[in-house]
N, C-alpha and C. Protein backbone atom coordinates (compact mmCIF):
# COMPACT_ATOMS: atom_id res chain seq x y z
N UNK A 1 -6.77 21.92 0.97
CA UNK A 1 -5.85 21.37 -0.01
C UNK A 1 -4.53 21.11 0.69
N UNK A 2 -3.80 19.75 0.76
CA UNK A 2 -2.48 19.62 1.31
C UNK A 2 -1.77 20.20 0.50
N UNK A 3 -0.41 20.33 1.11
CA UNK A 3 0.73 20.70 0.69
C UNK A 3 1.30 20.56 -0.79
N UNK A 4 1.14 19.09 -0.52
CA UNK A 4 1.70 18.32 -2.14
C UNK A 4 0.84 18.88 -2.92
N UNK A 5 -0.89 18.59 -2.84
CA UNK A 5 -1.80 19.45 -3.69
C UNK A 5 -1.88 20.43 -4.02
N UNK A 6 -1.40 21.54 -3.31
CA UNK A 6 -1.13 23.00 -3.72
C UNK A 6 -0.02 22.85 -4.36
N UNK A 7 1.04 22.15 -4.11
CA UNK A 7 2.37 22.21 -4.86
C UNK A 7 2.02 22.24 -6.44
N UNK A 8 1.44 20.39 -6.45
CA UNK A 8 1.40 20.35 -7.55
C UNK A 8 0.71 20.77 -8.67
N UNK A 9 -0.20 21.62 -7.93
CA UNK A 9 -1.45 23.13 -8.47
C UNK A 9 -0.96 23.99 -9.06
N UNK A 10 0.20 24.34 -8.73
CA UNK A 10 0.37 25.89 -8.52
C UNK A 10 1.63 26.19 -8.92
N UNK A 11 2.69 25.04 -9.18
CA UNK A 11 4.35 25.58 -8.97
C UNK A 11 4.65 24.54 -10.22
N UNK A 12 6.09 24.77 -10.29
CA UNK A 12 7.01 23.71 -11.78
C UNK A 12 6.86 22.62 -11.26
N UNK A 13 6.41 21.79 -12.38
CA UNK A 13 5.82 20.60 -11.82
C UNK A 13 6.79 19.33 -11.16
N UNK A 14 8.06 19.90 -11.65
CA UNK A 14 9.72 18.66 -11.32
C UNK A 14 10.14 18.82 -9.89
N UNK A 15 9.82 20.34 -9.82
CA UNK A 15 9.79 20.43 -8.17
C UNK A 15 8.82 19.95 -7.31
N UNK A 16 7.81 20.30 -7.66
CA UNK A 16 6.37 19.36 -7.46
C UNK A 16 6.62 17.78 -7.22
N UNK A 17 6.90 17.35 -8.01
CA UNK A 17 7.43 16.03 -8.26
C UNK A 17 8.40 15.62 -7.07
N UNK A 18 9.17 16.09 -6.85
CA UNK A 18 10.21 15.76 -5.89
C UNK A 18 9.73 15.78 -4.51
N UNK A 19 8.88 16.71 -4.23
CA UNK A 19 8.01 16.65 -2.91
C UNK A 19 7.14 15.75 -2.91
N UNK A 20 6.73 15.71 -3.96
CA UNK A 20 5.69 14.36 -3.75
C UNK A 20 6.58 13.34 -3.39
N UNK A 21 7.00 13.18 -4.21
CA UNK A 21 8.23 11.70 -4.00
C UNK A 21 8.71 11.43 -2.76
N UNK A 22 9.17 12.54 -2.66
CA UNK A 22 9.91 12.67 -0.71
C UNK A 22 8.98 12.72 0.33
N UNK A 23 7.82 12.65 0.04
CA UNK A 23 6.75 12.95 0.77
C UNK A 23 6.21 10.89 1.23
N UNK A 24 6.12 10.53 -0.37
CA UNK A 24 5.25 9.53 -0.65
C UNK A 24 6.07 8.09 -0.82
N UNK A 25 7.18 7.85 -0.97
CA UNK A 25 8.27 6.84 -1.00
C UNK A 25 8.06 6.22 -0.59
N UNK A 26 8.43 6.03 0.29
CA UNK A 26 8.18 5.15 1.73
C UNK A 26 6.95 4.15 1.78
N UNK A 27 5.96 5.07 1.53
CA UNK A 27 4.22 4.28 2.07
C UNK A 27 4.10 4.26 0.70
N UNK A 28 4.28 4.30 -0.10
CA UNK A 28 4.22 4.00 -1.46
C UNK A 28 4.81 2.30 -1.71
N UNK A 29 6.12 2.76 -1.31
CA UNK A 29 7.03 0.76 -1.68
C UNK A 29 6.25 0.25 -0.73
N UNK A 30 5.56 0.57 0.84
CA UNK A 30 5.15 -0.31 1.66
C UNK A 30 3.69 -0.76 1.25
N UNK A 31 3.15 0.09 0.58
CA UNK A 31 1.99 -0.52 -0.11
C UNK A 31 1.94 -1.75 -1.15
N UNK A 32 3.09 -1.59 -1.89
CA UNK A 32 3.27 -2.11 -2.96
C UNK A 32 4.17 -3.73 -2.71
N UNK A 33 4.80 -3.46 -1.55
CA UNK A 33 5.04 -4.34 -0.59
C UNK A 33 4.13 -5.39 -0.43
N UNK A 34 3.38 -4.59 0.57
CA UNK A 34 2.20 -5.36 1.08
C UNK A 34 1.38 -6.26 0.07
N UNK A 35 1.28 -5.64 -1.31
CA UNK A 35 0.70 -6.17 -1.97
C UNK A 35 0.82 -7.42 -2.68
N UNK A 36 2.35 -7.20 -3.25
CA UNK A 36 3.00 -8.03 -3.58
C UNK A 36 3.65 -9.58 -3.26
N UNK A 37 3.88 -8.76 -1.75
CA UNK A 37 4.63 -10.05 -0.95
C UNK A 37 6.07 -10.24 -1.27
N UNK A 38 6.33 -9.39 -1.96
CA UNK A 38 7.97 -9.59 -2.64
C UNK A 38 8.71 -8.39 -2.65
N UNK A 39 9.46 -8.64 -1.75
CA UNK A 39 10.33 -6.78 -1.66
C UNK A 39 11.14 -6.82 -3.01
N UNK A 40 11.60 -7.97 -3.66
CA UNK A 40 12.80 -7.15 -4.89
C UNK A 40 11.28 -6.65 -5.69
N UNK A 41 10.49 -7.38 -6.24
CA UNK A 41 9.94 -7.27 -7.16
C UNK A 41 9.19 -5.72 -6.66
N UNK A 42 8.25 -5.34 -5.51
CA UNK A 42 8.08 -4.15 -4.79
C UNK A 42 8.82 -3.16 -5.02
N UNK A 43 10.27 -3.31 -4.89
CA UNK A 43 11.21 -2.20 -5.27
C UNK A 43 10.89 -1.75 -7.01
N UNK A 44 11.13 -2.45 -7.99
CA UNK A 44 11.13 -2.44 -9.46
C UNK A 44 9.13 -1.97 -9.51
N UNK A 45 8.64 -2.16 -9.07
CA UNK A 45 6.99 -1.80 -9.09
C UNK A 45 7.11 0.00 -8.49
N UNK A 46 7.69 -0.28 -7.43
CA UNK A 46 7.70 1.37 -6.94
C UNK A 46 8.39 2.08 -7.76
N UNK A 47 9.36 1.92 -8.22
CA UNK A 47 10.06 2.76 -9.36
C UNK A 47 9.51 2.75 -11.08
N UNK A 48 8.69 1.90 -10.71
CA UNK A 48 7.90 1.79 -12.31
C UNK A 48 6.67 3.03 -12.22
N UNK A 49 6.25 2.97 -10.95
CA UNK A 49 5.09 3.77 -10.52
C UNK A 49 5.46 5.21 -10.63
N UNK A 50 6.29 5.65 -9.68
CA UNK A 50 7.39 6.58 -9.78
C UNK A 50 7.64 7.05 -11.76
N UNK A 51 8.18 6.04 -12.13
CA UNK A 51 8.22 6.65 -13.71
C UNK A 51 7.00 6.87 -14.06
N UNK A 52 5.97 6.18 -14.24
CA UNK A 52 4.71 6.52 -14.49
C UNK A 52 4.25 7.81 -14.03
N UNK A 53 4.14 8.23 -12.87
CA UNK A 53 3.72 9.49 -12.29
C UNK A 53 4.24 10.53 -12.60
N UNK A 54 5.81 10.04 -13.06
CA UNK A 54 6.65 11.74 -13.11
C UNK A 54 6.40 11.77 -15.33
N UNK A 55 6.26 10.78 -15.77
CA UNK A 55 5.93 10.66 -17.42
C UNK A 55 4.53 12.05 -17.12
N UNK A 56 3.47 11.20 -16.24
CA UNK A 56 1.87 11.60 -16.78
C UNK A 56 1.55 12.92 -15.26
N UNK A 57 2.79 13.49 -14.90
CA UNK A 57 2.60 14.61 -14.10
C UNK A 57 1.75 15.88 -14.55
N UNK A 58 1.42 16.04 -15.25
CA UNK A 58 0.88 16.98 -16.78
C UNK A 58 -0.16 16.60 -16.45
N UNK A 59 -0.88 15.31 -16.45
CA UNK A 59 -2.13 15.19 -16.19
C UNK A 59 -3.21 14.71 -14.87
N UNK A 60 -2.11 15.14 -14.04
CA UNK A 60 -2.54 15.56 -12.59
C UNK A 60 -3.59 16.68 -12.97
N UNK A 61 -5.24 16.18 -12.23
CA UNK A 61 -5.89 17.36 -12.05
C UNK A 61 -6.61 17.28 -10.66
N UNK A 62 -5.78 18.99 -9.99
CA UNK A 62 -6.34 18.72 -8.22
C UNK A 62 -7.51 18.65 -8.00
N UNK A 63 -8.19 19.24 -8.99
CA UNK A 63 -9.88 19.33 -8.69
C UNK A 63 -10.37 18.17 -8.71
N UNK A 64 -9.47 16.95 -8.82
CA UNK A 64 -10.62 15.22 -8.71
C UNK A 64 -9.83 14.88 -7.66
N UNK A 65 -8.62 15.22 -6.69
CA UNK A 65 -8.36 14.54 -5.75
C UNK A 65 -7.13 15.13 -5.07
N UNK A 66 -6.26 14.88 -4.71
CA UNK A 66 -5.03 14.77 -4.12
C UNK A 66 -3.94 14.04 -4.69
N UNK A 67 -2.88 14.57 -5.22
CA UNK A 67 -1.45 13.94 -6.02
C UNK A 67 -1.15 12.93 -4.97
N UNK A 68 -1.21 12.56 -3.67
CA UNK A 68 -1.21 11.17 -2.89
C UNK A 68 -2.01 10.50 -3.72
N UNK A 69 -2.97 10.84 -3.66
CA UNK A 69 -4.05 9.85 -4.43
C UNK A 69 -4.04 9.02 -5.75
N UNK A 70 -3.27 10.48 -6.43
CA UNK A 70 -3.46 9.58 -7.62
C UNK A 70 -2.03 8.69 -8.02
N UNK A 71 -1.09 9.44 -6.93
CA UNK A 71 0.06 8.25 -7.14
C UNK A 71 -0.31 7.33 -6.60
N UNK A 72 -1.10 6.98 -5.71
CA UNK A 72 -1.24 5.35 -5.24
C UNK A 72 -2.20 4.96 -6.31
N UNK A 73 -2.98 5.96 -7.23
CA UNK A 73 -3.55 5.12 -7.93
C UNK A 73 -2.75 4.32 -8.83
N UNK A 74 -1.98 5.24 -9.40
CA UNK A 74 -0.80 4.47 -10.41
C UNK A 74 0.13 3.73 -9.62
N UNK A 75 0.16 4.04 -8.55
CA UNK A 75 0.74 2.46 -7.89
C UNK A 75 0.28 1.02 -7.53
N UNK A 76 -1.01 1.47 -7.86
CA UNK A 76 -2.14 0.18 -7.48
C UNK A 76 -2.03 -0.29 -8.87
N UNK A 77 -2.44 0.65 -9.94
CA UNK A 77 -2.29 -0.14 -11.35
C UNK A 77 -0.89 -0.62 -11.46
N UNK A 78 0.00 -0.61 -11.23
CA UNK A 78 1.30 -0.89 -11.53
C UNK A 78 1.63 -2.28 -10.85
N UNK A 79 1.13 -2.15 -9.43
CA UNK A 79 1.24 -3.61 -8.55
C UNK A 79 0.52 -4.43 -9.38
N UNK A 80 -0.65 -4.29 -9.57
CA UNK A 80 -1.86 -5.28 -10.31
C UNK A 80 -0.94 -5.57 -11.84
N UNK A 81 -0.29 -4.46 -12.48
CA UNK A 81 -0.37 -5.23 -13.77
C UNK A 81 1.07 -6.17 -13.27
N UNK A 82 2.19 -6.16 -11.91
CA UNK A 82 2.94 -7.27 -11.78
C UNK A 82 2.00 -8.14 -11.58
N UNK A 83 1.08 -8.63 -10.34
CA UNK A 83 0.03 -9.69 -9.99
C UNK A 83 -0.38 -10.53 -11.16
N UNK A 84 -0.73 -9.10 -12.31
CA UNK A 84 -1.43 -10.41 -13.17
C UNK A 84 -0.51 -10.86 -14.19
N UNK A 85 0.98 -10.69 -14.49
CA UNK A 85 1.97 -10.89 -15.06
C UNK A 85 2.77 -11.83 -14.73
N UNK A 86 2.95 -12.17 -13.31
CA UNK A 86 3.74 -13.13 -13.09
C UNK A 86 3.18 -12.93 -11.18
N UNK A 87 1.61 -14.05 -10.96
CA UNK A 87 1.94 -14.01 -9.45
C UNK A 87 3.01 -14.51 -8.74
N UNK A 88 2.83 -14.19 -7.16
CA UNK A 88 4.42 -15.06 -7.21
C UNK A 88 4.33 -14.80 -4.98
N UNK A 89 4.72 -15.26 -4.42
CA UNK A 89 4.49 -15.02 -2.99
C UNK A 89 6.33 -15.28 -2.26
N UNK A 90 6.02 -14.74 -1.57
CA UNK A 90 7.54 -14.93 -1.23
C UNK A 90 7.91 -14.89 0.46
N UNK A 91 8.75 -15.14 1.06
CA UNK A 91 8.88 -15.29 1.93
C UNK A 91 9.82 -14.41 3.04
N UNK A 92 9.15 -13.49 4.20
CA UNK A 92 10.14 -12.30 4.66
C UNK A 92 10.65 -12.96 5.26
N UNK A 93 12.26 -12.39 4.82
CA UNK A 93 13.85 -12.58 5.98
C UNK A 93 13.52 -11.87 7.56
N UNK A 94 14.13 -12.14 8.16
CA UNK A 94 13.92 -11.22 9.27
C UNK A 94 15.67 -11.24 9.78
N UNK A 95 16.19 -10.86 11.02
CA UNK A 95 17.24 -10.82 11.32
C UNK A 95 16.96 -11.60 12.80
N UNK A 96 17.99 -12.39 12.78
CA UNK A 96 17.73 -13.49 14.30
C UNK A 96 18.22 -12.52 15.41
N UNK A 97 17.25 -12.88 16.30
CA UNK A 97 17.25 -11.73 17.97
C UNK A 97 18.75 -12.68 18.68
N UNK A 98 19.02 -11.19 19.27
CA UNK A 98 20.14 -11.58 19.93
C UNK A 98 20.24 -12.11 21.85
N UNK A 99 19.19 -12.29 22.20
CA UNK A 99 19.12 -12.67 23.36
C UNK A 99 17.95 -13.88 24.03
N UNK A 100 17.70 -14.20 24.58
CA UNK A 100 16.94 -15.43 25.15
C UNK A 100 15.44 -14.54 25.18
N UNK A 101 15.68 -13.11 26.26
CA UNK A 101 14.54 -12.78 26.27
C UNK A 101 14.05 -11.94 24.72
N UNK A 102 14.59 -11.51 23.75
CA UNK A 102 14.54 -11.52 22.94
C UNK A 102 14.46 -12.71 21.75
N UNK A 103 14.65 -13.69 21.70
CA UNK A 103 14.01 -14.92 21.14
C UNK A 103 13.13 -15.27 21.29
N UNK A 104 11.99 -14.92 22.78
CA UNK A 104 10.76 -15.33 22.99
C UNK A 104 9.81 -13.95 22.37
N UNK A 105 10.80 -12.85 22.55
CA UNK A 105 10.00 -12.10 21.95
C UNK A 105 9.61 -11.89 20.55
N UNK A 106 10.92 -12.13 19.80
CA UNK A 106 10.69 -12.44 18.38
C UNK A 106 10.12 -13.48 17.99
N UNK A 107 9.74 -14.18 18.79
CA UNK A 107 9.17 -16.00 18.33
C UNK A 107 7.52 -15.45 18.85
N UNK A 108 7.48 -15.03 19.29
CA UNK A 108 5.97 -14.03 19.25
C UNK A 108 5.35 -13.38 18.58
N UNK A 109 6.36 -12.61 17.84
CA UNK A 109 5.90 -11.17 16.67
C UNK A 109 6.15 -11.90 15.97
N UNK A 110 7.03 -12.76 15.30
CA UNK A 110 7.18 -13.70 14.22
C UNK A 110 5.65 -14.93 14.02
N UNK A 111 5.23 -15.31 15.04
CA UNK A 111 3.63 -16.04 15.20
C UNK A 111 2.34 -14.75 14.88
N UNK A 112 2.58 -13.89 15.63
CA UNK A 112 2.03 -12.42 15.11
C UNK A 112 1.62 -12.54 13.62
N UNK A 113 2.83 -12.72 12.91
CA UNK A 113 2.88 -11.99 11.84
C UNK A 113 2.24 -12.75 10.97
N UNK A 114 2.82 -14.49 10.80
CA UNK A 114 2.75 -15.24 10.11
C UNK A 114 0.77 -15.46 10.55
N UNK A 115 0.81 -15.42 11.39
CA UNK A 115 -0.54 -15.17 11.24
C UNK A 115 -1.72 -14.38 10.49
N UNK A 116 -1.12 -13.60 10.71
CA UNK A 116 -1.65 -12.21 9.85
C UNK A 116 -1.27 -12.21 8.66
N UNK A 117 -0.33 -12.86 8.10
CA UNK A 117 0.05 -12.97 6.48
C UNK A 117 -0.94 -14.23 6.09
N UNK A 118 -1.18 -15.23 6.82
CA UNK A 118 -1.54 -16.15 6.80
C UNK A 118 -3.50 -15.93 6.53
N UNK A 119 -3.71 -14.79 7.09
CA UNK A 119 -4.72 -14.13 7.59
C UNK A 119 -5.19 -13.23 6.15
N UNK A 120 -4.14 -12.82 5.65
CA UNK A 120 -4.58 -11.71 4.78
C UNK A 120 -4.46 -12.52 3.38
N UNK A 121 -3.81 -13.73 2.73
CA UNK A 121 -3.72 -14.63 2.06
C UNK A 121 -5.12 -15.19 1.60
N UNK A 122 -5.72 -14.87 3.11
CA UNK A 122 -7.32 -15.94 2.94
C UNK A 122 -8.58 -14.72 2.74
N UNK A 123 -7.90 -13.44 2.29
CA UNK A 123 -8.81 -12.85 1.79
C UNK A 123 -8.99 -12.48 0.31
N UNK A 124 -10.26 -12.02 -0.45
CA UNK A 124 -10.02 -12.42 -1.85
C UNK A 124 -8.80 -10.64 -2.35
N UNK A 125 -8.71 -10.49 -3.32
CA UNK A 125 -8.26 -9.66 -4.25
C UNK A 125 -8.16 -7.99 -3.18
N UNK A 126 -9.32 -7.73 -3.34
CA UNK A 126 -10.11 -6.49 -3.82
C UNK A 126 -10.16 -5.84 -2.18
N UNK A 127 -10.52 -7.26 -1.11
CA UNK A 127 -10.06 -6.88 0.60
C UNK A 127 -8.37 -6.80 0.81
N UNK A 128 -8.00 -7.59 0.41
CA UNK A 128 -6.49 -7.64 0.85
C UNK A 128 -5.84 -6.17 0.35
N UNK A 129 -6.22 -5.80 -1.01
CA UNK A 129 -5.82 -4.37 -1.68
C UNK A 129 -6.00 -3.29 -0.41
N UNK A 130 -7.62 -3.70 -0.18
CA UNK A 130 -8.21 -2.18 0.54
C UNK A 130 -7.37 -1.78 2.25
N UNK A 131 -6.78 -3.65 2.65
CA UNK A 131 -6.07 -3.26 3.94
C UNK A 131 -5.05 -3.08 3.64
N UNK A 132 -4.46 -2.97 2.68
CA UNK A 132 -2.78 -2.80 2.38
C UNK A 132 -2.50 -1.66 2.24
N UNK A 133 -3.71 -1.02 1.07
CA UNK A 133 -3.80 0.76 0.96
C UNK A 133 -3.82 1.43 2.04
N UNK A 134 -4.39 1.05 3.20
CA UNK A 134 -4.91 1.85 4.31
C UNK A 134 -3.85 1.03 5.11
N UNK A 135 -3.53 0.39 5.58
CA UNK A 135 -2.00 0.29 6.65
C UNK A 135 -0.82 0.15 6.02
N UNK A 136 -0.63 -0.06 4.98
CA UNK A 136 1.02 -0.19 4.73
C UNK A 136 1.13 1.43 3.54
N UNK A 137 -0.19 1.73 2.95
CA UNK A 137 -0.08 2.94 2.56
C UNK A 137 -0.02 4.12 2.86
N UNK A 138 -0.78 3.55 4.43
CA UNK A 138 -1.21 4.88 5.23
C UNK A 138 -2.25 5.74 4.50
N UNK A 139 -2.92 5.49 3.66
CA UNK A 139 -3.75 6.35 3.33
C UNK A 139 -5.17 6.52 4.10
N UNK A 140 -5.74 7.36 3.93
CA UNK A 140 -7.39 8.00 4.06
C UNK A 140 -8.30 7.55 3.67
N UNK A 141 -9.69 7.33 4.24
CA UNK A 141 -10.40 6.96 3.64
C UNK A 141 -10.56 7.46 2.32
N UNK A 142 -10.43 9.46 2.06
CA UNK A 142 -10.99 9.85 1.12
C UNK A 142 -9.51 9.57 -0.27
N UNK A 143 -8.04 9.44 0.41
CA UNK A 143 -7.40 8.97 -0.77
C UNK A 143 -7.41 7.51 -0.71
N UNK A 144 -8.26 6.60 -0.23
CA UNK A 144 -8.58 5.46 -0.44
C UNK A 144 -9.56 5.60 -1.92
N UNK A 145 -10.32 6.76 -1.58
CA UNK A 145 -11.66 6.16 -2.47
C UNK A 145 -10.57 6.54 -3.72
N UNK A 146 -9.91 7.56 -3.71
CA UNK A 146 -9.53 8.17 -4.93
C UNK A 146 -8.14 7.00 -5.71
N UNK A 147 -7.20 6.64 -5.16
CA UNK A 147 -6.91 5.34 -5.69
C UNK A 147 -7.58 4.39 -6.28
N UNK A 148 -8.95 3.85 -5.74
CA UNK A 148 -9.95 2.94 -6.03
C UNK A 148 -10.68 3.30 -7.11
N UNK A 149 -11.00 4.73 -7.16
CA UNK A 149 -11.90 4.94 -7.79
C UNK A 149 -13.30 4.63 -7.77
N UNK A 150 -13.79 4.73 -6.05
CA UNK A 150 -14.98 5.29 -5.17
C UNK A 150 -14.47 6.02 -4.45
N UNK A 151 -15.97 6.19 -3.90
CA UNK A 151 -16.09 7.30 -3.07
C UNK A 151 -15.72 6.96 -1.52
N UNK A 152 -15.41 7.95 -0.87
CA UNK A 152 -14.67 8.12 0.76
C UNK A 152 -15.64 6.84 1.08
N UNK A 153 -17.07 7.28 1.24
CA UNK A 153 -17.79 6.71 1.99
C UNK A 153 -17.41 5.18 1.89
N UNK A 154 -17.74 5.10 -0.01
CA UNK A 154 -17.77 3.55 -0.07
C UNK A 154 -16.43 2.74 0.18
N UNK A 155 -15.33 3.31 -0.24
CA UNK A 155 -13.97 3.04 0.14
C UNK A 155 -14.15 2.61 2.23
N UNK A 156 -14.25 3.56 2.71
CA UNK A 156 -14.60 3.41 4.32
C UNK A 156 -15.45 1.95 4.30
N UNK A 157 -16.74 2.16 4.03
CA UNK A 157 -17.65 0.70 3.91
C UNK A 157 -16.37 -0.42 3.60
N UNK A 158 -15.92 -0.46 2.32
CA UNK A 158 -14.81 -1.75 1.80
C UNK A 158 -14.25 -2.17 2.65
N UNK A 159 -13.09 -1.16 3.70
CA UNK A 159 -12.31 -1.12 4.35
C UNK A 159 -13.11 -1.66 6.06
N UNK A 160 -13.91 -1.46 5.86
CA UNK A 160 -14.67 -2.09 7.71
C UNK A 160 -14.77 -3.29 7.22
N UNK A 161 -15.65 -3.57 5.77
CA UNK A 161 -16.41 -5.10 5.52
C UNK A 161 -14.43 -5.95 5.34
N UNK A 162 -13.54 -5.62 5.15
CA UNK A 162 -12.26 -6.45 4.91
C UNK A 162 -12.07 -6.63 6.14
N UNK A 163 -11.65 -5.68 6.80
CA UNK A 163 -11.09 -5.85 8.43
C UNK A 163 -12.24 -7.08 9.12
N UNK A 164 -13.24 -6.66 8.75
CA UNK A 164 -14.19 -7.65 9.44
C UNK A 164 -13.48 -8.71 9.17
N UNK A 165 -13.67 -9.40 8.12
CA UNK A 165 -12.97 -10.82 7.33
C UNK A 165 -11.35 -11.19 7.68
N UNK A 166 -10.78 -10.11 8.07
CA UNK A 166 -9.01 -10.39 8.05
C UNK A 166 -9.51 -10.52 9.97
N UNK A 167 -10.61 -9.62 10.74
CA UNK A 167 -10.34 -10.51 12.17
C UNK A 167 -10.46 -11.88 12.36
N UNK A 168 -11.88 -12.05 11.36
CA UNK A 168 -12.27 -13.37 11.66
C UNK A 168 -11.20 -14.33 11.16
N UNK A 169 -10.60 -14.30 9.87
CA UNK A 169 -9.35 -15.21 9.68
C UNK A 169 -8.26 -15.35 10.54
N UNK A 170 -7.94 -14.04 11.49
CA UNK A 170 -7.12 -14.00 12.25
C UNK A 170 -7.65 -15.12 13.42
N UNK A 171 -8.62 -14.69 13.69
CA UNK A 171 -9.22 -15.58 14.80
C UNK A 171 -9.33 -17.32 14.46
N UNK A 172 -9.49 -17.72 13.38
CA UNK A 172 -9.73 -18.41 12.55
C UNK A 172 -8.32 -19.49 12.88
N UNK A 173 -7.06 -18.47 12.45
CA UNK A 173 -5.83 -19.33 12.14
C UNK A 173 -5.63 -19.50 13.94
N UNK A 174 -5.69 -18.82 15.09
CA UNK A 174 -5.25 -19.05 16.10
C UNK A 174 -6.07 -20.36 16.83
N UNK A 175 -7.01 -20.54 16.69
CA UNK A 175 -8.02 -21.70 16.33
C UNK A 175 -6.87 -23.10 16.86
């Protein structure tokens, strides 16, 4: 049982809460990020999630998973109900490099990227979710499944069969 899981097992649940939070922030907005494509709107989704979790903290139960888990679950429902409310795609700022050899380098990671956004665009719904959970969430296979609502295994399966599809698009756009 992690940390947060025993926390939120065993102790007042506001304190509980706060470790989770401080724990989960971060890879939480970057999930929601990822998902979105829109950092203002990402920000207002992570804090909606956040209210959601600390409202229905009460009905955290550790015996089906890990409090990571089930906050990304309510962060996954929370991204999805923006998606299906108002889609919307948006475009990352970056900050201009300050040197020559740094311009070739950023004009690299910037082709990098746009690739890979470009890449993950051309996958449907349900793949793009499963690589966003697992790199911008950082999560586990087994708090993959538990967000999803499968199992480790099949969550793992999702997550190989997407990557498969986001190389080949990758490969695809460099083409």
């Amino acid at each position: 049982m992690g940390q947060t899981q025993l926390a939120m097992a065993t102790s007042d649940p506001l304190d509980d809460f706060e470790t989770l939070y401080r724990e989960s922030r971060d890879d939480v907005y970057a999930f929601v990020a990822g998902m979105l494509r829109d950092r203002a709107a990402a920000e207002d989704v992570t804090a909606l999630a956040f209210e959601r979790a600390l409202r229905r903290r009460s009905m955290f139960d550790p015996s089906r998973g890990s409090a990571r888990g089930w906050l990304f679950g309510i962060a996954r429902n929370a991204a999805l109900d923006e998606l299906r409310r108002r889609p919307r795609q948006a475009t990352l700022v970056a900050e201009p490099p300050s040197d020559d050899a740094a311009v070739e380098d950023h004009a690299e990671r910037a082709l990098d990227r746009s690739t890979l956004r470009a890449a993950l665009a051309r996958l449907d719904q349900d793949d793009r979710e499963i690589v966003v959970l697992k790199f911008h969430g950082g999560l586990s296979n087994a708090e993959l499944g538990e967000a999803l609502g499968i199992s480790p295994t099949n969550a793992g399966t999702r997550l190989h069969r997407a990557m498969t599809k986001l190389r080949r698009a990758c490969h695809a756009a460099t083409r």
